[in-house]
N, C-alpha and C. Protein backbone atom coordinates (compact mmCIF):
# COMPACT_ATOMS: atom_id res chain seq x y z
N UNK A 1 26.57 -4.54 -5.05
CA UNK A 1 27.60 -4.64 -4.03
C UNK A 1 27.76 -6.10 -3.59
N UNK A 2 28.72 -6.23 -3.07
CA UNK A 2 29.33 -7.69 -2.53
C UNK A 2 28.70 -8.25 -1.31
N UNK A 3 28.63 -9.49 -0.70
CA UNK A 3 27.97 -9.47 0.48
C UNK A 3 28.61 -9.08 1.84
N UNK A 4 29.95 -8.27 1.32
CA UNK A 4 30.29 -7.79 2.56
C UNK A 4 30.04 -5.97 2.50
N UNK A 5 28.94 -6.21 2.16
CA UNK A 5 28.29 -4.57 2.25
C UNK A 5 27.39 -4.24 3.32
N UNK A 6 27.42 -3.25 4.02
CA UNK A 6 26.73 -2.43 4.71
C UNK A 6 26.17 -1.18 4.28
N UNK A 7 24.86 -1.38 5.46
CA UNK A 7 24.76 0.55 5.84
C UNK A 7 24.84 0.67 7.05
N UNK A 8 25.25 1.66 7.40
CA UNK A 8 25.18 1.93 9.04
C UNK A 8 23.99 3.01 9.68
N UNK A 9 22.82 2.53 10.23
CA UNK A 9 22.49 4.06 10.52
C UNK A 9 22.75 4.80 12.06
N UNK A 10 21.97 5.56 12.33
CA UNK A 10 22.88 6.65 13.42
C UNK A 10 23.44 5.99 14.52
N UNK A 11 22.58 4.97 15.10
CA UNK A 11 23.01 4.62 16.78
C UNK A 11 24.08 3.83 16.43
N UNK A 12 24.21 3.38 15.06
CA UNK A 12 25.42 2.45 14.71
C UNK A 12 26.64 3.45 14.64
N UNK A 13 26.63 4.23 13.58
CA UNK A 13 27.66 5.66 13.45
C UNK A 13 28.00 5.99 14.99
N UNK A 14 26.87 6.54 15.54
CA UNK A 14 27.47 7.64 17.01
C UNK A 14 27.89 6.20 17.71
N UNK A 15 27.74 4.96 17.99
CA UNK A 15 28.76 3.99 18.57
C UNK A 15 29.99 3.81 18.39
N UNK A 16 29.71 3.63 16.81
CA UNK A 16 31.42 3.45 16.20
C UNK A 16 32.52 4.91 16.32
N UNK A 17 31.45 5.71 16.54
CA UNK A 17 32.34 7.23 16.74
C UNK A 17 33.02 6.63 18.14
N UNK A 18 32.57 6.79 18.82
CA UNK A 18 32.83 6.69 20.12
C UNK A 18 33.18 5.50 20.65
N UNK A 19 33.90 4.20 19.86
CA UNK A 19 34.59 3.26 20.25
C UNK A 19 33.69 2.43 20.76
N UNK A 20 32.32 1.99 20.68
CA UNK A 20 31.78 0.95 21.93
C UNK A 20 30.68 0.07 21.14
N UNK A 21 30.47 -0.20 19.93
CA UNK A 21 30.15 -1.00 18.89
C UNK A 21 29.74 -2.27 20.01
N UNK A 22 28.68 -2.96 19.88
CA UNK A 22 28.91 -4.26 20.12
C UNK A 22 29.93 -5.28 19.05
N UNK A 23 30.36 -6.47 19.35
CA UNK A 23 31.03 -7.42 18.91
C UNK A 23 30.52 -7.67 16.98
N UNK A 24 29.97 -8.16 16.70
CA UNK A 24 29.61 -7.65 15.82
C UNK A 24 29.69 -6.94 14.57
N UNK A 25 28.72 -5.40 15.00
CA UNK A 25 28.99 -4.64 14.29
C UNK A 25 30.35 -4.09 14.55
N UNK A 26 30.99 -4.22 15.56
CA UNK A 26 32.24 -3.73 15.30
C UNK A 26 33.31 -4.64 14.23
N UNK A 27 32.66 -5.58 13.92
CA UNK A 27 33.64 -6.79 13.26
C UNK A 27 33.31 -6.25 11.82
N UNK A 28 31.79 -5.57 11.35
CA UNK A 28 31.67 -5.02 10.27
C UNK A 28 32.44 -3.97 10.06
N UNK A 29 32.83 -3.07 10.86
CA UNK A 29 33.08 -2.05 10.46
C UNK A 29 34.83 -2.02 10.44
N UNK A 30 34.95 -3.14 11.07
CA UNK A 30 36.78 -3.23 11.14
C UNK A 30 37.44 -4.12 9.68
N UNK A 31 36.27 -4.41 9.25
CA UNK A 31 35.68 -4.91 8.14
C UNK A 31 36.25 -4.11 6.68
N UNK A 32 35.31 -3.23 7.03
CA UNK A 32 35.27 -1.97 5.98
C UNK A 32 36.73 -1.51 6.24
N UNK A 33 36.73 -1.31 7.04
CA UNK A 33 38.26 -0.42 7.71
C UNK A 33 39.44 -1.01 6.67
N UNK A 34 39.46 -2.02 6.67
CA UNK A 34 40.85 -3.24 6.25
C UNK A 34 40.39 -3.22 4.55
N UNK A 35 38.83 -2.38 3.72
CA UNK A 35 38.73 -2.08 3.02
C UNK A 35 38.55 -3.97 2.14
N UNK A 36 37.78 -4.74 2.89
CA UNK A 36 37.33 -6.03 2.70
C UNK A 36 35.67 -6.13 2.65
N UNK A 37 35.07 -4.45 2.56
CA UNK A 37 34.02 -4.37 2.06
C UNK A 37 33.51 -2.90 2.35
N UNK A 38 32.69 -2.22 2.12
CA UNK A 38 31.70 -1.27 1.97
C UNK A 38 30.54 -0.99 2.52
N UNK A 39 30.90 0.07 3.30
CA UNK A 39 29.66 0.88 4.62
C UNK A 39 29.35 2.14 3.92
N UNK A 40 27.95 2.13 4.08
CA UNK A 40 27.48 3.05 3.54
C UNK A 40 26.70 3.80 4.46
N UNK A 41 26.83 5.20 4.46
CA UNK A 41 26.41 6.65 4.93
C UNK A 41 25.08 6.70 4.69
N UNK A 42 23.67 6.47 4.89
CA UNK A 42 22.65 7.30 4.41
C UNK A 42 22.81 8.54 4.64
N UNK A 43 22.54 9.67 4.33
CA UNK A 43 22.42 11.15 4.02
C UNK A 43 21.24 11.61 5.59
N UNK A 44 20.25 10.77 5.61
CA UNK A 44 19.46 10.98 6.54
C UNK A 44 19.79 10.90 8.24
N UNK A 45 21.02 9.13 7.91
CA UNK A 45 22.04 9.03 9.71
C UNK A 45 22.68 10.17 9.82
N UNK A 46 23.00 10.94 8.82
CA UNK A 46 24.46 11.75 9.29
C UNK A 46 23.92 12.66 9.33
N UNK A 47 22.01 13.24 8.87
CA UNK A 47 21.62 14.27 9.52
C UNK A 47 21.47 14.45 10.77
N UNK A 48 21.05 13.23 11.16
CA UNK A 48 20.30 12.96 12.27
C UNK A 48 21.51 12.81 13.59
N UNK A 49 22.83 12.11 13.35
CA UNK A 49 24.01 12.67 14.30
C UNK A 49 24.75 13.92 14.10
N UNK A 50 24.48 15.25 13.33
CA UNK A 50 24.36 16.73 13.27
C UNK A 50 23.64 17.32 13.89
N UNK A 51 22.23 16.59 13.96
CA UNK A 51 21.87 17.48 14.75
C UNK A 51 21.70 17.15 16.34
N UNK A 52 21.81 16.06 16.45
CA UNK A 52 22.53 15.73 18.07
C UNK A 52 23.71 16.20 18.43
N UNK A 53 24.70 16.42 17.78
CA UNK A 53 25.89 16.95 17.72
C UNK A 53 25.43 18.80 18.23
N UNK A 54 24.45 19.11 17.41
CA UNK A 54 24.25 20.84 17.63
C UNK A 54 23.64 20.91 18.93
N UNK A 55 22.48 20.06 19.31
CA UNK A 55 21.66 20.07 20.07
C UNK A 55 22.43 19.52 21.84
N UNK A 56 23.53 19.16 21.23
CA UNK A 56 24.27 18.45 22.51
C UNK A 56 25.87 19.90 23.10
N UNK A 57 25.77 20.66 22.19
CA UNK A 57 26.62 21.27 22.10
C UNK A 57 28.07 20.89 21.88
N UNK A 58 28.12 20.02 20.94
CA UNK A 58 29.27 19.24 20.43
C UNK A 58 29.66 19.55 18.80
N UNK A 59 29.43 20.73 18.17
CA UNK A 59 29.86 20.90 17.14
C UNK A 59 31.01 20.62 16.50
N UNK A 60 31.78 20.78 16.89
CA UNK A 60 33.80 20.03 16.47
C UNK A 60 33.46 18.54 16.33
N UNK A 61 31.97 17.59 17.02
CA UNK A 61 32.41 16.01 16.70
C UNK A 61 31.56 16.48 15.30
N UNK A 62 31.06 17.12 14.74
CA UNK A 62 30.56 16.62 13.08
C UNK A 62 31.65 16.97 12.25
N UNK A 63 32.68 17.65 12.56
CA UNK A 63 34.19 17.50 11.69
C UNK A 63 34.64 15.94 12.38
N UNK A 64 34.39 15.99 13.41
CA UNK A 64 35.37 14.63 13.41
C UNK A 64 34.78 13.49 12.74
N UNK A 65 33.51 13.50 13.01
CA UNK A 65 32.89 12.31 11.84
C UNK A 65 33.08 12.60 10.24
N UNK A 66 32.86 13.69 10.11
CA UNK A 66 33.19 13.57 8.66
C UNK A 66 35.06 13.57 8.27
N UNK A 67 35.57 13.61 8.87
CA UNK A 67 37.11 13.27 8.71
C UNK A 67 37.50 11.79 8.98
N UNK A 68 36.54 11.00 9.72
CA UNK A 68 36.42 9.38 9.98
C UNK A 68 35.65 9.32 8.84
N UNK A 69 35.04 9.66 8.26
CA UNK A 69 34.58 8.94 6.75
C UNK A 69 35.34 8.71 5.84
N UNK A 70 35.94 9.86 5.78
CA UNK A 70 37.24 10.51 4.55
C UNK A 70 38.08 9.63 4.93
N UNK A 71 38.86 9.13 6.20
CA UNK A 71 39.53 8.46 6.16
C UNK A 71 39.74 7.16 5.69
N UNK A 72 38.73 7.04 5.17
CA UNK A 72 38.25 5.12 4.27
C UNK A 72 37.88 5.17 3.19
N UNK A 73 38.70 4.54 2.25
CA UNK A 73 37.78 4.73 0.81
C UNK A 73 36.27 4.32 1.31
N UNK A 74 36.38 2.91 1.72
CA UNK A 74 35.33 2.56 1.49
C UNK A 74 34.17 2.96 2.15
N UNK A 75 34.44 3.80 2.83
CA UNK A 75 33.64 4.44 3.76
C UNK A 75 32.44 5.51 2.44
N UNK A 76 31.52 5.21 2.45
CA UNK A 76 30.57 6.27 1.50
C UNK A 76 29.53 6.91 1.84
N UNK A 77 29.40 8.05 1.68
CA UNK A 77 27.70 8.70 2.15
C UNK A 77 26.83 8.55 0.71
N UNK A 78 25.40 8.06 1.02
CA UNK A 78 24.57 7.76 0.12
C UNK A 78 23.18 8.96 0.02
N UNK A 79 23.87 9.80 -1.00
CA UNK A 79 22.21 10.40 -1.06
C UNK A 79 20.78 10.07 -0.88
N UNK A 80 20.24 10.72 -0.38
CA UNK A 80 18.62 10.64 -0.61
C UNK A 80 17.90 10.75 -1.97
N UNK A 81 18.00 10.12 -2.76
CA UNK A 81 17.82 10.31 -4.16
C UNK A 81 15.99 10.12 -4.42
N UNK A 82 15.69 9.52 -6.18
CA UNK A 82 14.38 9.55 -6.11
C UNK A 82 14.05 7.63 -6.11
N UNK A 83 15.66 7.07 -6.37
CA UNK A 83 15.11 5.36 -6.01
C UNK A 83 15.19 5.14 -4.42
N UNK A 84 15.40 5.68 -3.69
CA UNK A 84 15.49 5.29 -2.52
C UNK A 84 13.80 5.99 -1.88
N UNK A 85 13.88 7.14 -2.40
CA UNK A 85 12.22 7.61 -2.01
C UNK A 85 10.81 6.86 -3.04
N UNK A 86 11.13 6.22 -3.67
CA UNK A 86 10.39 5.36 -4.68
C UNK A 86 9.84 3.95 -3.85
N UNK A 87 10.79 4.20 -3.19
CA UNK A 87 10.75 2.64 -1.82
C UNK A 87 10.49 3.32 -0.72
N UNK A 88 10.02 4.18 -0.40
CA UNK A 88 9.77 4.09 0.86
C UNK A 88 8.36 3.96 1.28
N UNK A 89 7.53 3.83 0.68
CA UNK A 89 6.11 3.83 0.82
C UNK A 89 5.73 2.55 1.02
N UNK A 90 6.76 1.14 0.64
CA UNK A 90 6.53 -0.18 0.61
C UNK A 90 6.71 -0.69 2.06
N UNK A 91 7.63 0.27 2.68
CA UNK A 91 8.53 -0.42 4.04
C UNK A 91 7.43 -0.01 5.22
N UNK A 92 6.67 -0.78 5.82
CA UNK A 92 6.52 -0.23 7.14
C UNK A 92 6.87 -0.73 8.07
N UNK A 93 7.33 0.44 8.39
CA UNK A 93 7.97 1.02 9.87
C UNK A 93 7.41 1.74 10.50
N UNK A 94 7.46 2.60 11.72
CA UNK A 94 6.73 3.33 12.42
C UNK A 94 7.30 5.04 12.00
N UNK A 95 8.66 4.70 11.92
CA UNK A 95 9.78 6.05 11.95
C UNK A 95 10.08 6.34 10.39
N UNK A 96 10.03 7.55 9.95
CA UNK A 96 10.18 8.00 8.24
C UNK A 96 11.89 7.75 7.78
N UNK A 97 12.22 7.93 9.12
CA UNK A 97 13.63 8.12 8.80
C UNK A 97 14.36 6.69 8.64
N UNK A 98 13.67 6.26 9.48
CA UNK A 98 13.78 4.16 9.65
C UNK A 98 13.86 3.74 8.13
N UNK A 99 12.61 4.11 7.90
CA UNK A 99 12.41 3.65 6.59
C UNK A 99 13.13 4.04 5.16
N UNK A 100 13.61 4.94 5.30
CA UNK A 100 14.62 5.56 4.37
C UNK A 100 16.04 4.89 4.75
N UNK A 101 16.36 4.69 5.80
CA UNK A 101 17.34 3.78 6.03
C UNK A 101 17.31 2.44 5.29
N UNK A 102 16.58 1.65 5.65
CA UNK A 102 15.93 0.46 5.12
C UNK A 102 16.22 0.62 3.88
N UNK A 103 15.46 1.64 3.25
CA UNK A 103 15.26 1.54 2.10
C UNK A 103 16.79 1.22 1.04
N UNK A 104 17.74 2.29 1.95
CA UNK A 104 18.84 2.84 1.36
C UNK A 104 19.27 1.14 1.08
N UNK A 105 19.42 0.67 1.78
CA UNK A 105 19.45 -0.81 2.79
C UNK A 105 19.84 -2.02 1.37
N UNK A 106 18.28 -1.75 1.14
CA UNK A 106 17.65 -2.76 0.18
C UNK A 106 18.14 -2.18 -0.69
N UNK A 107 18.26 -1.23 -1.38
CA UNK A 107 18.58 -0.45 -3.13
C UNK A 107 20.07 -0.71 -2.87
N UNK A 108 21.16 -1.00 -2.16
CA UNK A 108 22.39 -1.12 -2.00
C UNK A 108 22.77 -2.75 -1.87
N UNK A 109 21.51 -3.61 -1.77
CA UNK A 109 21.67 -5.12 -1.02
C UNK A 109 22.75 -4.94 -0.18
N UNK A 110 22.60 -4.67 1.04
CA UNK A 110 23.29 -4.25 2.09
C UNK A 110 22.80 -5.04 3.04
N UNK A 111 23.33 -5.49 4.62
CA UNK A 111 23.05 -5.56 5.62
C UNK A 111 23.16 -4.26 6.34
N UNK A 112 21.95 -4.43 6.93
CA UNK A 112 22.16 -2.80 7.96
C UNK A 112 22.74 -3.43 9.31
N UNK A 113 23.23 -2.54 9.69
CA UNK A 113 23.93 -2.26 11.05
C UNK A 113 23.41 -1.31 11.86
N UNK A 114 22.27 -2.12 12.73
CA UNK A 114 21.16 -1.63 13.56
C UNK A 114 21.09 -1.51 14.79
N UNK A 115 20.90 -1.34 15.83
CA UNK A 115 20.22 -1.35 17.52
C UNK A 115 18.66 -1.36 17.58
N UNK A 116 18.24 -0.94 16.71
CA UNK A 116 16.91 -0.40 16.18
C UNK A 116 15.57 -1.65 16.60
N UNK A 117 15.19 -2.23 17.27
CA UNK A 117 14.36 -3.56 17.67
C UNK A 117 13.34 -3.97 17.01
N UNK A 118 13.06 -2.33 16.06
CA UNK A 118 11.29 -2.50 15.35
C UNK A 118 12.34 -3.39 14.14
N UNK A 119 12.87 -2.66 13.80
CA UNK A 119 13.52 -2.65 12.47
C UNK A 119 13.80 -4.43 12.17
N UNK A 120 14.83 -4.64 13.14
CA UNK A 120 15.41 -6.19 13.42
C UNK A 120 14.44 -7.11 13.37
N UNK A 121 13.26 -6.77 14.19
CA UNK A 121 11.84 -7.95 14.08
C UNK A 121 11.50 -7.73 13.08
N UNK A 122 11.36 -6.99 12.23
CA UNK A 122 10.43 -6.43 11.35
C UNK A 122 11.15 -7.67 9.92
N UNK A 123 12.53 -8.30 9.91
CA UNK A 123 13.05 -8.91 8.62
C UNK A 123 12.73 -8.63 7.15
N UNK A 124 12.88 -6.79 7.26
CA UNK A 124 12.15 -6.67 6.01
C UNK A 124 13.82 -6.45 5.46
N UNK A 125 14.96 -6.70 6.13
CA UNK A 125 16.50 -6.82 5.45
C UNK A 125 17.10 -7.19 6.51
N UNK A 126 18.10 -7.69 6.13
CA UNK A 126 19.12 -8.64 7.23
C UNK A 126 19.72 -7.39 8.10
N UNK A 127 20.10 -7.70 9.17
CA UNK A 127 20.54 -6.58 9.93
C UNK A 127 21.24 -7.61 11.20
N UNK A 128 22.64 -6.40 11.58
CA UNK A 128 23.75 -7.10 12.51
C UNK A 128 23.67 -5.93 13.34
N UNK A 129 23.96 -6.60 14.68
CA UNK A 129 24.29 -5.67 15.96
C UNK A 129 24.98 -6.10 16.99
């Protein structure tokens, strides 16, 4: 991928759902939007805002996110495959799911699009917020 690639994971997604992105990552994702580069879905963020979505009693926003995906080519969800779990044993992090992010991260040469503080100190991949 190009260096105007991303991943986004959840606190990035449920921001950009909801309009309030810092400066920034919102510049990434308006980015992608104008289709001047590529955000990528881990499989694991979009579990993880489903089930806040169930748990919040907001079921109708996981159609609306997945109809804001669809709406962008470049918009992509990235499986959990066996190269992304091949890497995850290298990354430490504290959180499993962190790290599968990351991972997705690095196997995509991506910048992630984080809030995440362990993650950001941690410079185990470039990351914008």
């Amino acid at each position: 991928m190009n260096n105007k690639a991303y991943v986004a994971d959840a606190h990035a997604i449920a921001y950009y759902l909801r309009g309030s992105l810092p400066t920034d990552a919102d510049k990434a994702f308006r980015q992608v939007e104008r289709e001047e580069g590529t955000m990528c879905f881990p499989a694991i963020a979009l579990a993880e805002i489903i089930y806040v979505f169930e748990k919040t009693k907001k079921r109708e926003r996981i159609w609306e996110m997945f109809n804001k995906i669809d709406e962008y080519p470049t918009f992509l969800i990235h499986p959990l495959g066996e190269q992304v779990l091949k890497m995850v044993p290298e990354i430490e992090l504290n959180e499993l799911h962190d790290r599968i992010i990351v991972a997705t991260s690095k196997l995509v040469k991506a910048k992630l699009v984080t809030k995440d503080k362990e993650i950001q100190k941690s410079d185990i991949i470039e990351t914008i917020w």
